[in-house]
N, C-alpha and C. Protein backbone atom coordinates (compact mmCIF):
# COMPACT_ATOMS: atom_id res chain seq x y z
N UNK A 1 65.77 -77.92 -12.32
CA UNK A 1 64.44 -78.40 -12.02
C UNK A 1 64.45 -78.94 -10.59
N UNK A 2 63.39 -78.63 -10.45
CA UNK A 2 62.96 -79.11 -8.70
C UNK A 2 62.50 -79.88 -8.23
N UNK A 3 62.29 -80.88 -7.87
CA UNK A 3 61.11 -82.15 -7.39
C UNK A 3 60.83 -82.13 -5.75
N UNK A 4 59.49 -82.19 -5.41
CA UNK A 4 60.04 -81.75 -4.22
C UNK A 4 58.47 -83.35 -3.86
N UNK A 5 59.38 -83.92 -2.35
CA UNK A 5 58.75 -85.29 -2.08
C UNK A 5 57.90 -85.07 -0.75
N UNK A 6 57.07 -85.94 -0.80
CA UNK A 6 56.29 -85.57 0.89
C UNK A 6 56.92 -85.65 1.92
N UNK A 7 56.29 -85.33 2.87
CA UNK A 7 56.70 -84.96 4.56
C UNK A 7 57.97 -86.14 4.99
N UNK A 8 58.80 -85.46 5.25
CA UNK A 8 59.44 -86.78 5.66
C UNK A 8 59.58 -86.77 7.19
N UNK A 9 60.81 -87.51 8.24
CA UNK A 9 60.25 -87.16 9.93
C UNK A 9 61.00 -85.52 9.71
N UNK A 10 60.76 -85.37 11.08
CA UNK A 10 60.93 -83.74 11.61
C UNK A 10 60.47 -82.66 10.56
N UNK A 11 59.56 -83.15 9.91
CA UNK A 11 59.15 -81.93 8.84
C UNK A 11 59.79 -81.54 8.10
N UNK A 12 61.11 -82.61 7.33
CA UNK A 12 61.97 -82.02 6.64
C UNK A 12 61.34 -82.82 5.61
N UNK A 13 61.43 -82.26 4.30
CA UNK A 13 61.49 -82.76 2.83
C UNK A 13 62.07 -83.25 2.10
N UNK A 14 62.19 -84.12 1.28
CA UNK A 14 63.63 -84.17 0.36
C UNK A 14 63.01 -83.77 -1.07
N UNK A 15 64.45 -82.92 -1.39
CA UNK A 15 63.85 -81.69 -2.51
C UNK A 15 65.19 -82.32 -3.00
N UNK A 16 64.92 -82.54 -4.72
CA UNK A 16 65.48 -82.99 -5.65
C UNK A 16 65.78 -81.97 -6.46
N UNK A 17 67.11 -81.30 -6.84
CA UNK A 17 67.82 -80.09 -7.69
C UNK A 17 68.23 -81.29 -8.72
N UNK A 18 68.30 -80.80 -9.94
CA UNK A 18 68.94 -81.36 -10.84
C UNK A 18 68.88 -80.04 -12.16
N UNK A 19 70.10 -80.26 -13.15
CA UNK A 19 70.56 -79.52 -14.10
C UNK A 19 71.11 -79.98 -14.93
N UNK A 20 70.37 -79.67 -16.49
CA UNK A 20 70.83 -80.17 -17.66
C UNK A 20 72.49 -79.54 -18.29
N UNK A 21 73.48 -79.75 -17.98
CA UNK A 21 74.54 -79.76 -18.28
C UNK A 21 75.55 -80.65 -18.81
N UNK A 22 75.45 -81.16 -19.86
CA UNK A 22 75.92 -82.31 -20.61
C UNK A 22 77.40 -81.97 -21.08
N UNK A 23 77.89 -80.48 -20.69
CA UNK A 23 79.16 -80.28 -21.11
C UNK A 23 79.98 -80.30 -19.98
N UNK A 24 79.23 -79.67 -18.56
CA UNK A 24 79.68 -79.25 -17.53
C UNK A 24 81.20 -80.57 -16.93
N UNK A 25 81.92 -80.21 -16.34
CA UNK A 25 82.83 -81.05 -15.50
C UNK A 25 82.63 -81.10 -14.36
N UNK A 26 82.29 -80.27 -13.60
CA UNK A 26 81.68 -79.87 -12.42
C UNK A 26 80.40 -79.09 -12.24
N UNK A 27 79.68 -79.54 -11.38
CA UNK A 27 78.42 -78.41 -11.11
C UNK A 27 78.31 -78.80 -9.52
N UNK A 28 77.97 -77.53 -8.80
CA UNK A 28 78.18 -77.32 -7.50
C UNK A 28 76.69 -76.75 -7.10
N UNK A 29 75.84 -76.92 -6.18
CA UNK A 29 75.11 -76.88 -5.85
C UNK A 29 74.56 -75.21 -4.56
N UNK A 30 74.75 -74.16 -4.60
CA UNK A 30 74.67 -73.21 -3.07
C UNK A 30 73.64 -72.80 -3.01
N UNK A 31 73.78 -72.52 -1.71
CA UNK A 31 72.69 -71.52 -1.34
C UNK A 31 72.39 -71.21 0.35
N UNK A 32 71.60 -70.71 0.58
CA UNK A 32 71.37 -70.20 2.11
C UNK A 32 71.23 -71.19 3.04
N UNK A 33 70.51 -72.46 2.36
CA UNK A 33 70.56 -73.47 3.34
C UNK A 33 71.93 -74.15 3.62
N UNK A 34 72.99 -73.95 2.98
CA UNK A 34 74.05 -74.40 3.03
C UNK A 34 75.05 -72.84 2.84
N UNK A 35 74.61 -71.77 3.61
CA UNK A 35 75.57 -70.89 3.73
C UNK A 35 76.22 -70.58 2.33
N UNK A 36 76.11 -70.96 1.92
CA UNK A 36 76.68 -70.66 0.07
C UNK A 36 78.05 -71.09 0.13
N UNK A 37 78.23 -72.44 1.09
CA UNK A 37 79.56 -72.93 1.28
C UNK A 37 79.79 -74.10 -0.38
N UNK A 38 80.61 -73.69 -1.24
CA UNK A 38 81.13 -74.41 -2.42
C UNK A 38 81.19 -75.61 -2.54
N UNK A 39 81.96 -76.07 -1.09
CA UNK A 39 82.56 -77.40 -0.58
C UNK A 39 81.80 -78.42 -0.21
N UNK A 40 80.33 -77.80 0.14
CA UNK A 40 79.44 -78.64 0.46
C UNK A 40 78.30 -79.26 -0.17
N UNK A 41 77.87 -79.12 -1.27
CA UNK A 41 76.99 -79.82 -1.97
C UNK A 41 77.59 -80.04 -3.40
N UNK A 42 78.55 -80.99 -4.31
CA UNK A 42 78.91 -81.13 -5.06
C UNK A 42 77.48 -82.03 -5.57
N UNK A 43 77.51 -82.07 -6.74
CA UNK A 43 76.38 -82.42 -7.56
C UNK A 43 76.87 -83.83 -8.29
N UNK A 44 76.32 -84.74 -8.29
CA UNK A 44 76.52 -85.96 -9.22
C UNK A 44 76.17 -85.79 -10.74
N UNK A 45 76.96 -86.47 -11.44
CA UNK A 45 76.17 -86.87 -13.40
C UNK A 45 75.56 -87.77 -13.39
N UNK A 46 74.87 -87.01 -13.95
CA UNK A 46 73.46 -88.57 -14.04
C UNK A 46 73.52 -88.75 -15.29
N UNK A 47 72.43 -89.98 -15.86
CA UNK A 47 72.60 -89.90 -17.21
C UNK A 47 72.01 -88.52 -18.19
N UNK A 48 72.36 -89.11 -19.30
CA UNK A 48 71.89 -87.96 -20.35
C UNK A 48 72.71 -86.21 -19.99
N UNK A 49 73.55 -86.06 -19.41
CA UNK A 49 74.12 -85.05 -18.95
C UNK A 49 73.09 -84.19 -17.83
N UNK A 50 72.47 -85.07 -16.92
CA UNK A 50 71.77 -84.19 -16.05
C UNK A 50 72.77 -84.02 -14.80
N UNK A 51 72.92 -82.85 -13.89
CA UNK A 51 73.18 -83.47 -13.08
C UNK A 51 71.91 -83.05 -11.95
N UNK A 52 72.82 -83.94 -10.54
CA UNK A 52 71.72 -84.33 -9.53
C UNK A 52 72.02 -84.18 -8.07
N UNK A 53 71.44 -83.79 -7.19
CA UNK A 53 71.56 -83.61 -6.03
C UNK A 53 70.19 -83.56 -4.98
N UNK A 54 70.26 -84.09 -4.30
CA UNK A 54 68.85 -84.37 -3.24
C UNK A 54 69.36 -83.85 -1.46
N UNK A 55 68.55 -83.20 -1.34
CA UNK A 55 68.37 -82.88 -0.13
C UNK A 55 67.42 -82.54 0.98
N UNK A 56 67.93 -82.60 1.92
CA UNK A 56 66.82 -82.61 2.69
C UNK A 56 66.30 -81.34 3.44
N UNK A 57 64.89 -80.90 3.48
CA UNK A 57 65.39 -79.46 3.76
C UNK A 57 64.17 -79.12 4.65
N UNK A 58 64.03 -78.29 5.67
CA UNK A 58 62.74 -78.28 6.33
C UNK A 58 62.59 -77.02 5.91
N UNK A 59 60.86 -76.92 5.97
CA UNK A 59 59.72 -75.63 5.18
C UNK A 59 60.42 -74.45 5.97
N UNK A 60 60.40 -73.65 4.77
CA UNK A 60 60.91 -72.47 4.52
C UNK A 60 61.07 -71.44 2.82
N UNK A 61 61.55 -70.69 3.00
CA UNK A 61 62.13 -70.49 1.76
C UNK A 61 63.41 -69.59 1.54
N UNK A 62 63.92 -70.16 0.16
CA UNK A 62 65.67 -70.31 0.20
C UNK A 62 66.09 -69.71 -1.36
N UNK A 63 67.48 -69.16 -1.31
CA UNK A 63 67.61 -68.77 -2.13
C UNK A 63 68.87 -69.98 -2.48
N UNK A 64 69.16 -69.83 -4.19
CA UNK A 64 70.48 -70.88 -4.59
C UNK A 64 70.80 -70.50 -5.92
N UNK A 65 71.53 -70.96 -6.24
CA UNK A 65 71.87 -70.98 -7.24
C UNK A 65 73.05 -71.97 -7.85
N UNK A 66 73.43 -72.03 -8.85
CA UNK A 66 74.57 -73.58 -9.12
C UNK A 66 75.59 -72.80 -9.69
N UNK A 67 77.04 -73.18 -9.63
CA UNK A 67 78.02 -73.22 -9.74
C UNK A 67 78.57 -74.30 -11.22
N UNK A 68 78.65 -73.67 -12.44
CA UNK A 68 78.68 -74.67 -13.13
C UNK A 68 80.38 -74.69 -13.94
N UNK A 69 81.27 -75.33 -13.80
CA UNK A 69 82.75 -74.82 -14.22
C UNK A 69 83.37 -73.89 -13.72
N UNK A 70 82.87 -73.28 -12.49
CA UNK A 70 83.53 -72.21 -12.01
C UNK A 70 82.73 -70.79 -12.55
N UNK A 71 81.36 -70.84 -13.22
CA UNK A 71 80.76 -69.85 -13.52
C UNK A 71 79.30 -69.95 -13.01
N UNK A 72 78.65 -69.03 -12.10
CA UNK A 72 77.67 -68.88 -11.36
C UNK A 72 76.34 -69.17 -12.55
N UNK A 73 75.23 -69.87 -12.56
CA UNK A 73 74.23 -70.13 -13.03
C UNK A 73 72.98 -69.59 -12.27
N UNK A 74 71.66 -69.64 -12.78
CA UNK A 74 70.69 -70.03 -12.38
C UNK A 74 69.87 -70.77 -12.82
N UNK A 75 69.01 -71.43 -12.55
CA UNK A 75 68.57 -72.47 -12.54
C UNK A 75 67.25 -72.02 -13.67
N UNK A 76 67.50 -72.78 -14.82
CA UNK A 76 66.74 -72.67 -16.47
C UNK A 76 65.31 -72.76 -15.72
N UNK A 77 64.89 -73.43 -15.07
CA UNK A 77 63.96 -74.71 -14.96
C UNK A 77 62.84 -73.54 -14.00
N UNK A 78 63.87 -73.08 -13.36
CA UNK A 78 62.87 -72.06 -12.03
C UNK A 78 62.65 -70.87 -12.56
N UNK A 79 61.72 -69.95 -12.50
CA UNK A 79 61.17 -68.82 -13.15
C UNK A 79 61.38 -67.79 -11.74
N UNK A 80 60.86 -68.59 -10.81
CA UNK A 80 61.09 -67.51 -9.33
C UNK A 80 62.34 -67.21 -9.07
N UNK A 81 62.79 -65.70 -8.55
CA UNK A 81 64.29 -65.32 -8.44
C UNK A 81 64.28 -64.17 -7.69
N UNK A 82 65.26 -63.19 -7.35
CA UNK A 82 65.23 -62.17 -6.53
C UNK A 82 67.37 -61.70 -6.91
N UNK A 83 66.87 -60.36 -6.83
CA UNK A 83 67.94 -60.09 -7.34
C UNK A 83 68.77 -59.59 -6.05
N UNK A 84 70.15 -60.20 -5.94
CA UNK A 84 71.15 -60.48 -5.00
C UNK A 84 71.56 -59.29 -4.87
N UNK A 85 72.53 -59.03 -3.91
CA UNK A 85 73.37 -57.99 -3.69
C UNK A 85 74.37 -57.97 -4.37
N UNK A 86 74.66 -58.40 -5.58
CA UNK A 86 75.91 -58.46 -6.36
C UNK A 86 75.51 -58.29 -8.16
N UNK A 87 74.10 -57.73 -7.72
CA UNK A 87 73.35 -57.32 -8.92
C UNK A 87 72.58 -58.46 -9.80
N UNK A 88 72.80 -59.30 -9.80
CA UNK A 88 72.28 -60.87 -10.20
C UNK A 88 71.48 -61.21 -9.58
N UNK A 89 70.96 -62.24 -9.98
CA UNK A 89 69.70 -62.80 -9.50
C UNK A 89 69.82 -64.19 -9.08
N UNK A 90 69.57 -64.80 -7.59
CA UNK A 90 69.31 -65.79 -7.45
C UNK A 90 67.93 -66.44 -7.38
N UNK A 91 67.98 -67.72 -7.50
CA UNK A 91 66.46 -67.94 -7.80
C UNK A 91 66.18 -68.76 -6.64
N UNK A 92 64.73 -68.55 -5.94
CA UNK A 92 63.87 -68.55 -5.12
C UNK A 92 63.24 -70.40 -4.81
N UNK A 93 63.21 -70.78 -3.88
CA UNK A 93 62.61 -72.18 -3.51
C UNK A 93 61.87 -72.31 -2.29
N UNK A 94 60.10 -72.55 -2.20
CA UNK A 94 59.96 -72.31 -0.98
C UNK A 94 59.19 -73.82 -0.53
N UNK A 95 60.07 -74.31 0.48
CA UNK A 95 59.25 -75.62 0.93
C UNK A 95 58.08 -75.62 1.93
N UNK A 96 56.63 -76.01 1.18
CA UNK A 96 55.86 -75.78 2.08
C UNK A 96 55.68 -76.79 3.31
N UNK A 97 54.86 -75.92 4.51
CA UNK A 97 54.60 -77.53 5.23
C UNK A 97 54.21 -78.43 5.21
């Protein structure tokens, strides 16, 4: 699920990812805005087995997807997606201005 907050400075947003995974040990956060680098957006547990991650992101639109135990997800919550070059589908986020 997505939350996405008003204008913040330089026209960037802060867009709230979070994922119901109450079994997960890890969940990892990628995508284009972050090069689909692994290392860089690790995800917090929140309660109730959600987890959580906030970022900040200026208008555009982005593809992602989560990393959950070492097995690629997409995101329950988002219906928008586009199917990758690896035959799968990542799902779609577009921050307006």
């Amino acid at each position: 699920m997505i939350k996405k907050h008003p204008e913040q400075k330089n026209k960037r947003k802060k867009i709230e990812f979070s994922l119901q995974a109450p079994q997960a040990n890890e969940v990892v956060l990628l995508g284009d805005f972050n090069q689909w680098n692994g290392k860089k957006y690790s995800m917090k547990k929140g309660g109730q087995g959600v987890w959580e991650k906030t970022l900040m992101l200026t208008p555009g639109s982005y593809e992602y997807k989560y990393i959950v135990d070492g097995n690629w997800q997409e995101d329950p919550e988002n219906h928008q997606s586009r199917l990758n070059p690896f035959g799968t589908y990542n799902n779609l986020l577009t921050v307006a201005e």
